[in-house]
Protein backbone atom coordinates (compact mmCIF):
# COMPACT_ATOMS: atom_id res chain seq x y z
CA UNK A 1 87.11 64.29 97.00
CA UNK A 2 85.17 67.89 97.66
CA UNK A 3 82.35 68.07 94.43
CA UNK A 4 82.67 71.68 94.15
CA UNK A 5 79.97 73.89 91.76
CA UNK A 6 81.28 77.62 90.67
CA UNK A 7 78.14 79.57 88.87
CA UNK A 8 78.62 82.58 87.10
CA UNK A 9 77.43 84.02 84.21
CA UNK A 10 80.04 84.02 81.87
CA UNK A 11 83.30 82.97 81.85
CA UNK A 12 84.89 86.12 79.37
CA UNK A 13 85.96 89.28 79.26
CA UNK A 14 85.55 91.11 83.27
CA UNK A 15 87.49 91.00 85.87
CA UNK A 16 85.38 88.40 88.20
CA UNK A 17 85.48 86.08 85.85
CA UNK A 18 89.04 85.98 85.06
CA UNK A 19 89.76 85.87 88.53
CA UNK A 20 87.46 82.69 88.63
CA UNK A 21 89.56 81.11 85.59
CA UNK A 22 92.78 81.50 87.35
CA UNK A 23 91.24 80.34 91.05
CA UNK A 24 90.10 76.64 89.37
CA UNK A 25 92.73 76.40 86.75
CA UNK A 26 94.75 76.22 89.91
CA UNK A 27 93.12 73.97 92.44
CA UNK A 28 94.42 71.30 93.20
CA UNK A 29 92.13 68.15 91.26
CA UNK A 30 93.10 65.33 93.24
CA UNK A 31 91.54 67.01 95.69
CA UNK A 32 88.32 68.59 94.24
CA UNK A 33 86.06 67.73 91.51
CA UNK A 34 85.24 71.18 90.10
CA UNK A 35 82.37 72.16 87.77
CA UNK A 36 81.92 75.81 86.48
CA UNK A 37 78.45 76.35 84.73
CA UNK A 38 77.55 80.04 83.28
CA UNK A 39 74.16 81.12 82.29
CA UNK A 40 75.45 81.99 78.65
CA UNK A 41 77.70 79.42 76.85
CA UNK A 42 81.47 80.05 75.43
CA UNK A 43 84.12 78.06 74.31
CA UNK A 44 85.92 76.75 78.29
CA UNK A 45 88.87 75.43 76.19
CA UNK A 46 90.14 78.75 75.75
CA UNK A 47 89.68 79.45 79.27
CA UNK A 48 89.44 76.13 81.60
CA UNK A 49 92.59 73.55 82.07
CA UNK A 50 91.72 69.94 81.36
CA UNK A 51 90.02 68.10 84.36
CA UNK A 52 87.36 70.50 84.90
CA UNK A 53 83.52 69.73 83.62
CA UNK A 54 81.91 72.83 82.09
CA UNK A 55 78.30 73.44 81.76
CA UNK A 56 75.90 76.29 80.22
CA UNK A 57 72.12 77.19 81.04
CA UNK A 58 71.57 78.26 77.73
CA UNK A 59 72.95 76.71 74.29
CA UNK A 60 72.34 80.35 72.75
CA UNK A 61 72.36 84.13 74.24
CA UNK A 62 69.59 85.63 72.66
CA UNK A 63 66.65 87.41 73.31
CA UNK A 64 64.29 84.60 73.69
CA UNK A 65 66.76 82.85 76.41
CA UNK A 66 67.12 86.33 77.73
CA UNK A 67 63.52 86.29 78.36
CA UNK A 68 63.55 82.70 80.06
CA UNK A 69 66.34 83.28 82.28
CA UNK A 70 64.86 86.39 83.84
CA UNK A 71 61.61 84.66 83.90
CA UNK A 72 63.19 81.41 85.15
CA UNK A 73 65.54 83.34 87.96
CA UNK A 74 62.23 85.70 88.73
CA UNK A 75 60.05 82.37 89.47
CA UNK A 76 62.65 80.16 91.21
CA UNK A 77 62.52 77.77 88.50
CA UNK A 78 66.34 78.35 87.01
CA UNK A 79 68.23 76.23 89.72
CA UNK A 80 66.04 73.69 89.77
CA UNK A 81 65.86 73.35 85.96
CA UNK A 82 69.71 73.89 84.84
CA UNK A 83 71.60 72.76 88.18
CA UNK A 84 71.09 68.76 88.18
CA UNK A 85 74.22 67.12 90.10
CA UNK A 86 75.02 66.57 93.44
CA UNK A 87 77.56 69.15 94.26
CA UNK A 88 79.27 69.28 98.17
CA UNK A 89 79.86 72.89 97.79
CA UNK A 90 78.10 75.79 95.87
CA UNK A 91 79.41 78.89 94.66
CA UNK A 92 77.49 81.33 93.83
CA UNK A 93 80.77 83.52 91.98
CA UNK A 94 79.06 86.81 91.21
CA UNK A 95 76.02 89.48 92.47
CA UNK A 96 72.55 89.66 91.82
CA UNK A 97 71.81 87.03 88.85
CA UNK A 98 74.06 84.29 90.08
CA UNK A 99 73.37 84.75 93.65
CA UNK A 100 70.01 84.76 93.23
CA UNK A 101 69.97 81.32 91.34
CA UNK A 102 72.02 79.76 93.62
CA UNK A 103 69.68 81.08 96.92
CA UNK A 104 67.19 78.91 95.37
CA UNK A 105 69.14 75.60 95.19
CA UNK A 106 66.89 72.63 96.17
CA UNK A 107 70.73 70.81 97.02
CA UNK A 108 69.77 70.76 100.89
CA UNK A 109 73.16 69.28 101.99
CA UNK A 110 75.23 71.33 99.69
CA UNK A 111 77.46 74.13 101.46
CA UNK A 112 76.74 77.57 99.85
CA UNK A 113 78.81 80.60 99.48
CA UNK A 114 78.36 83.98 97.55
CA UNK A 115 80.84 85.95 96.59
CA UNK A 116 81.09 89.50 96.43
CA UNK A 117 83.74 91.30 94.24
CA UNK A 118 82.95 95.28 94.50
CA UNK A 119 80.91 97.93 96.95
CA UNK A 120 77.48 97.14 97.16
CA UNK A 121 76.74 100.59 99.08
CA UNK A 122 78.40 102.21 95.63
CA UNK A 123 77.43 99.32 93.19
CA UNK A 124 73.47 99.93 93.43
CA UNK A 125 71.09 103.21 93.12
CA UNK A 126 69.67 102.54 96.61
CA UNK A 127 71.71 100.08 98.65
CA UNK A 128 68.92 100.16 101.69
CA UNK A 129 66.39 99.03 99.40
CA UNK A 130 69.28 96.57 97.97
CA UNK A 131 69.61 95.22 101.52
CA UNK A 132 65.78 94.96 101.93
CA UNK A 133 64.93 92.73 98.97
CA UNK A 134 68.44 90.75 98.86
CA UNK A 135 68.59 89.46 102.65
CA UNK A 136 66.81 86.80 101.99
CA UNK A 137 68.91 86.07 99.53
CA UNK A 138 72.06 85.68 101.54
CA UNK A 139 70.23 84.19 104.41
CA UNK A 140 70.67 80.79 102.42
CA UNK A 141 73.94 81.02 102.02
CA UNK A 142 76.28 79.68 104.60
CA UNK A 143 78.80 82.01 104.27
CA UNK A 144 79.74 85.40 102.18
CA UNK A 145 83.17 85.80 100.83
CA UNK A 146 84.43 89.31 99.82
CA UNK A 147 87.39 90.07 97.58
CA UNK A 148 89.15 92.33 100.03
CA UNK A 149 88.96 93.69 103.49
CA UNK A 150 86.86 97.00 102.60
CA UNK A 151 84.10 95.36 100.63
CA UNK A 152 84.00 92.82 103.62
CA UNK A 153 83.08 95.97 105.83
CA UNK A 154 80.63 97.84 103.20
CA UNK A 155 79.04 94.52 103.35
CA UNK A 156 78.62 93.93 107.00
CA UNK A 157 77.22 97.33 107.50
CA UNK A 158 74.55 97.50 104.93
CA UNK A 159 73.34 93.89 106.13
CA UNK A 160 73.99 94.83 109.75
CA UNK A 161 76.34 92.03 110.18
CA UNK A 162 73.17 89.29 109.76
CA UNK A 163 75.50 87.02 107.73
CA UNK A 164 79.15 85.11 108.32
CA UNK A 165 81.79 87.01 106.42
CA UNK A 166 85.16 87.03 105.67
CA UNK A 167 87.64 88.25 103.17
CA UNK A 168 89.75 86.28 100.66
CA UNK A 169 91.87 87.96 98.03
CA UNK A 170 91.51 87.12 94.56
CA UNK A 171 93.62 84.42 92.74
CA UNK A 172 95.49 85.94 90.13
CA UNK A 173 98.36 84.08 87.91
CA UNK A 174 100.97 85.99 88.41
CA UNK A 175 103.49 83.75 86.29
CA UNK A 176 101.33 83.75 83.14
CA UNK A 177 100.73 87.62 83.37
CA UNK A 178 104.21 87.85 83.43
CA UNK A 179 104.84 85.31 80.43
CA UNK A 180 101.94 86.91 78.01
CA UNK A 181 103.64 90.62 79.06
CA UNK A 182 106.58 89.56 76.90
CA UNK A 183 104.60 89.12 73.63
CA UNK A 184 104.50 92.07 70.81
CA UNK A 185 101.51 94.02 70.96
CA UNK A 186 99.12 93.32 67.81
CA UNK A 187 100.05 94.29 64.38
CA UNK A 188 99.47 97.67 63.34
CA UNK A 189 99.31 98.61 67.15
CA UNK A 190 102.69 100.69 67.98
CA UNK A 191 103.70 102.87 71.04
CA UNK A 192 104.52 106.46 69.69
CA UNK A 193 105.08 108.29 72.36
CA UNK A 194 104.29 108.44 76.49
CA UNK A 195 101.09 106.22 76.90
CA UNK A 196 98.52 106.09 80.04
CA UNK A 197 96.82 102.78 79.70
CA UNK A 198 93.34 101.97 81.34
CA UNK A 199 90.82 98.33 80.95
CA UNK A 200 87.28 97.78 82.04
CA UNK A 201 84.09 97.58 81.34
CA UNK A 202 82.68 100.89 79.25
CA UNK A 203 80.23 101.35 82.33
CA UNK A 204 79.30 104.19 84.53
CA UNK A 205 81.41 102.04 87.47
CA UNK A 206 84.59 102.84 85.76
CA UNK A 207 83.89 106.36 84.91
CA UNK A 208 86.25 106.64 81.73
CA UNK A 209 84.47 109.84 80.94
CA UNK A 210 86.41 111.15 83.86
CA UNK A 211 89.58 110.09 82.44
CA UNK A 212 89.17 111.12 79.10
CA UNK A 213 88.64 114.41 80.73
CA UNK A 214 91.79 114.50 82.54
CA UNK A 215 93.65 113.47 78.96
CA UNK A 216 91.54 116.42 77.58
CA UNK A 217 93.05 119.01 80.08
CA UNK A 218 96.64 117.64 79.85
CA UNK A 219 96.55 117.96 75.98
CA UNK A 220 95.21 121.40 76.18
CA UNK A 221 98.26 122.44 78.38
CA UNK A 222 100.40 120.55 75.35
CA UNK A 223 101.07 117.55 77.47
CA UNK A 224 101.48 115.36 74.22
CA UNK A 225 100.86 112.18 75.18
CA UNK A 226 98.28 108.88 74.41
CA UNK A 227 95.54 107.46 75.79
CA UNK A 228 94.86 103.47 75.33
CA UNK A 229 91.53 102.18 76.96
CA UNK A 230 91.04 98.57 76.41
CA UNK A 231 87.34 96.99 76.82
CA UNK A 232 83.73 97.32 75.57
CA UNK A 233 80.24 97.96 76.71
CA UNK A 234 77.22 100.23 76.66
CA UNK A 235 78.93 103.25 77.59
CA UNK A 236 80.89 103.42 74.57
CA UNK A 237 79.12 104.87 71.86
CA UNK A 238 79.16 108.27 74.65
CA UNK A 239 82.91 107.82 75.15
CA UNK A 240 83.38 107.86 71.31
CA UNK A 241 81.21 111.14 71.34
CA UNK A 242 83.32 113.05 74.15
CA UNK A 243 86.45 111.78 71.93
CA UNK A 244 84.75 113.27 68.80
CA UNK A 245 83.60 116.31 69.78
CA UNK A 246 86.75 117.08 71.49
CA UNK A 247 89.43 116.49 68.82
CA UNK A 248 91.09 113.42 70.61
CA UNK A 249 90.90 111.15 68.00
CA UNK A 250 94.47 111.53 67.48
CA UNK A 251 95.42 110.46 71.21
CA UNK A 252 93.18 108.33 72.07
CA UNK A 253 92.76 104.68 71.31
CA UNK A 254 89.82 102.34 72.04
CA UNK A 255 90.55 98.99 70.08
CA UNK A 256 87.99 96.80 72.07
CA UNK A 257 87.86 93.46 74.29
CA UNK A 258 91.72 92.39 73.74
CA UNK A 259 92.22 88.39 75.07
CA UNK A 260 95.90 89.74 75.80
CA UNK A 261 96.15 93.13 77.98
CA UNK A 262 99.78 92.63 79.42
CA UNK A 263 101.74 93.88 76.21
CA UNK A 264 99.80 96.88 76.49
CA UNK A 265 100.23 97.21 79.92
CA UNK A 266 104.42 96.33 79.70
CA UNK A 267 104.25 99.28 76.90
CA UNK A 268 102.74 101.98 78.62
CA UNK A 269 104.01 104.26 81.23
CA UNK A 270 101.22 104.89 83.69
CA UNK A 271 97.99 102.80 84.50
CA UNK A 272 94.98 104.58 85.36
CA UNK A 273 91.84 103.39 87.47
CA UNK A 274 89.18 106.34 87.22
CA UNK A 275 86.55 103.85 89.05
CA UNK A 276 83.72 105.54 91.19
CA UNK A 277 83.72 101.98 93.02
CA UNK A 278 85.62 98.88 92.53
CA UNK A 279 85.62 95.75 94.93
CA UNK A 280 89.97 94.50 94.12
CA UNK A 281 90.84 96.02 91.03
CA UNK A 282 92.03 92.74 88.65
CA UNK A 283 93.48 95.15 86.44
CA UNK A 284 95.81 97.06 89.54
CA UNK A 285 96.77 93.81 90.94
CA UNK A 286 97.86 92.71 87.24
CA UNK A 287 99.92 96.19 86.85
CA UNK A 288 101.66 95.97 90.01
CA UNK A 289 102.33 92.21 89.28
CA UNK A 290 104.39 93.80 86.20
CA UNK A 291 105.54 96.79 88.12
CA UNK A 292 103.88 99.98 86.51
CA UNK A 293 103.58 103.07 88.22
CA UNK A 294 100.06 103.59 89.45
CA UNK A 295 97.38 106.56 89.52
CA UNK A 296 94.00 105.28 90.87
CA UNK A 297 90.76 106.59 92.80
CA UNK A 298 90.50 105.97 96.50
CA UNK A 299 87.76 103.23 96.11
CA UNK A 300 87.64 99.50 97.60
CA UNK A 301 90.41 97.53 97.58
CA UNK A 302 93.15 99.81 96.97
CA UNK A 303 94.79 100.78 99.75
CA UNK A 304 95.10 96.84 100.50
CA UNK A 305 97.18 97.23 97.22
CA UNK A 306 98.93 100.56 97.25
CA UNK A 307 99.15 100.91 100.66
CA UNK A 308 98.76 105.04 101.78
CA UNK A 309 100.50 105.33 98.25
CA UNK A 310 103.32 103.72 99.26
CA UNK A 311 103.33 101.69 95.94
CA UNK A 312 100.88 103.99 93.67
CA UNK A 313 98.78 106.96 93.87
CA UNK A 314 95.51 106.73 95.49
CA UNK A 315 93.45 110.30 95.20
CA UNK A 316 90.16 110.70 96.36
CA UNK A 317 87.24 110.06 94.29
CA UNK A 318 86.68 113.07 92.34
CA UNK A 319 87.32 114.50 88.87
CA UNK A 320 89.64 117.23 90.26
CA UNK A 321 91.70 115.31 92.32
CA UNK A 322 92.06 112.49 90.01
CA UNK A 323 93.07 115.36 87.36
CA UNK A 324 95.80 116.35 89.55
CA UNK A 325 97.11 113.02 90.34
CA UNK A 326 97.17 112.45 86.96
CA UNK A 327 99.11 115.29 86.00
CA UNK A 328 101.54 114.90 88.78
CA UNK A 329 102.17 111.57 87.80
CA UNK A 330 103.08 112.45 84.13
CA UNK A 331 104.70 116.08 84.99
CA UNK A 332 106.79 115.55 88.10
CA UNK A 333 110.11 114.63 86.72
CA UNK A 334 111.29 111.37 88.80
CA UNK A 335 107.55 110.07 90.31
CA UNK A 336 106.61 107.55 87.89
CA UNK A 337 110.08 106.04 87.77
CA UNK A 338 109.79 106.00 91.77
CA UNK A 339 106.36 104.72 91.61
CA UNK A 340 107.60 101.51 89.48
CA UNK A 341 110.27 100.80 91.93
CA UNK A 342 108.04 100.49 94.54
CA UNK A 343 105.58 98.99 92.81
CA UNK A 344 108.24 96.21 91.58
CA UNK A 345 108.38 95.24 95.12
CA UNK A 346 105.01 95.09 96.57
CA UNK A 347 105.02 92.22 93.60
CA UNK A 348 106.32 90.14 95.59
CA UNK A 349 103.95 89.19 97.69
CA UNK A 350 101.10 87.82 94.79
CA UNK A 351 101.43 84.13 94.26
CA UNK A 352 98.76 82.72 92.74
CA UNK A 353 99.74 79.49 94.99
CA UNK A 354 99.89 81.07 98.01
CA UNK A 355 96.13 82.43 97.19
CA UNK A 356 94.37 79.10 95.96
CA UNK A 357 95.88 77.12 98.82
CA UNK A 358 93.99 79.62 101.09
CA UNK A 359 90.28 79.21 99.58
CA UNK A 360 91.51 75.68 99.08
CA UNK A 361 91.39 75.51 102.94
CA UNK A 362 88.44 77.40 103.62
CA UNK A 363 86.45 75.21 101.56
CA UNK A 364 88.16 72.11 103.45
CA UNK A 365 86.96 74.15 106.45
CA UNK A 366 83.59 74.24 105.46
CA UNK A 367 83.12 70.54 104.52
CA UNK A 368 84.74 69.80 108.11
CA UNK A 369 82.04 72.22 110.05
């Protein structure tokens, strides 16, 4: 049996961590023994099947074990310190913090991967100087897996192809998505009239300013219509303020982190991705999973999805030409009803069976080598 170590931060709310839940809950434990530790604790029942161990760093997130595990991850002391068993494999499940960590691992037989789930040349200020100070980094890894074919490339040319790469899609359950999508959507939250629906993080990656502008301009050409962005973060108390000082409070609806996104997304019409980078949008693969028509920024990932807009819009990454997308999607009588159709197709080929047998493999592969 393959003793297999995922380490990420946390195991809530974004989109690389609920890609991780649905990855172990479906590997196969007869033959791996799989751990997932995260730097700040939660409840893993909520998230983890039975069979697999769960560990935390920290018993507490606070600011005094905020201080110790950048001081711990700055001084090469966190690995060592929180990471005690023998593991085969060792994943190192998201950027920067985690792979860090994991770079350090004093586990000399151990096979170690890092995973990369978004843009690296878009995700950081300065991506040479990125490169610079992270190579060393990746240089103990033993391999790099992106989420999809474009951030595989981004990746290879900012590190000049020094590391083994390759590209695995995400795991993503396709059959629960499509089980939770036929629950009511929370009391006191009903669907009123034609609805664009949108989920992330409320950071400057997803760039919801730059859809609440788009909303803005169709309202004020008496488009009536309502905007639902689901998620939290540090760029909300600005969002609120754009809503505010624009007179959208009657359109648009914020209502948080929800643990259940798919009756939402069943309910609305359109799902847009405003994203200035993205690495393989969890929320787009969930919406074409339930068919929904589609109008997303040309950024990582997507045209893996959508094709050339065969089975959603793709626009190029601007506020202009995501405006028009947008509006063409909820003017032009007949494209969001084609737009489902083909989306309701391309479905077809996400099985969240299909996907875990193939990292399944490549961590066989690895143990083999």
């Amino acid at each position: 049996m393959i003793k297999i170590l995922f380490f990420i931060e946390n195991l809530s709310e974004g989109g690389a961590e609920k890609v991780l839940r649905d990855l172990v809950n479906h590997m196969d434990q007869t033959k791996f023994d799989i751990t997932v530790q995260t730097v700040w604790p939660c409840d893993a029942s909520k998230y983890l099947v039975s069979g697999i161990r769960y560990k935390s760093m920290y018993p507490l997130k606070n600011r005094i074990n905020g201080y110790r595990y950048r001081a711990e991850a700055a001084l090469g002391l966190a690995y060592p310190m929180h990471i005690k068993d023998d593991y085969d494999i060792e994943c190192a499940y998201l950027e920067m913090g985690p792979t860090k960590i994991m770079a350090s691992s004093t586990n000399k037989k151990a096979k170690k991967l890092a995973w990369i789930h978004c843009d690296l040349t878009k995700a950081v200020s300065d991506p040479q100087a990125f490169a610079e100070r992270t190579a060393k980094w990746y240089a103990e890894f033993d391999k790099v897996i992106c989420v999809s074919k474009s951030v595989k490339e981004r990746f290879d040319e900012l590190f000049l192809n020094q590391f083994d790469s390759e590209f695995i899609y995400n795991v993503i359950d396709d059959a629960v998505i499509r089980e939770k999508a036929l629950l009511p959507l929370p009391s006191g939250f009903d669907k009123r009239r034609v609805a664009v629906l949108s989920a992330g993080r409320f950071t400057a990656q997803k760039c919801f300013i730059r859809l609440l502008t788009a909303h803005k301009r169709m309202i004020d050409e008496g488009f009536e219509h309502d905007l639902w962005i689901l998620g939290d973060g540090p760029d909300r108390p600005m969002l609120e303020q754009f809503i505010e000082s624009n007179g959208l409070q009657d359109s648009v609806r914020m209502p948080g982190f929800i643990e259940n996104p798919y009756p939402f997304m069943r309910e609305a019409d359109l799902l847009a991705c405003s994203s200035i980078y993205e690495g393989y949008s969890t929320f787009i693969t969930e919406g074409v999973i339930l068919g929904k028509p589609i109008v997303t920024t040309d950024v990582s990932g997507m045209r893996e999805l959508l094709g050339d807009s065969e089975y959603g819009l793709i626009v190029a990454n601007n506020d202009e030409m995501f405006y028009n997308g947008y509006r063409r999607m909820l003017s032009e009588p007949g494209f969001m009803e084609k737009y489902a159709a083909a989306a309701s197709l391309r479905s077809k080929v996400f099985s969240a069976h299909a996907l875990t047998e193939t990292t399944e493999r490549l961590f066989e592969e690895l143990i083999r080598q």
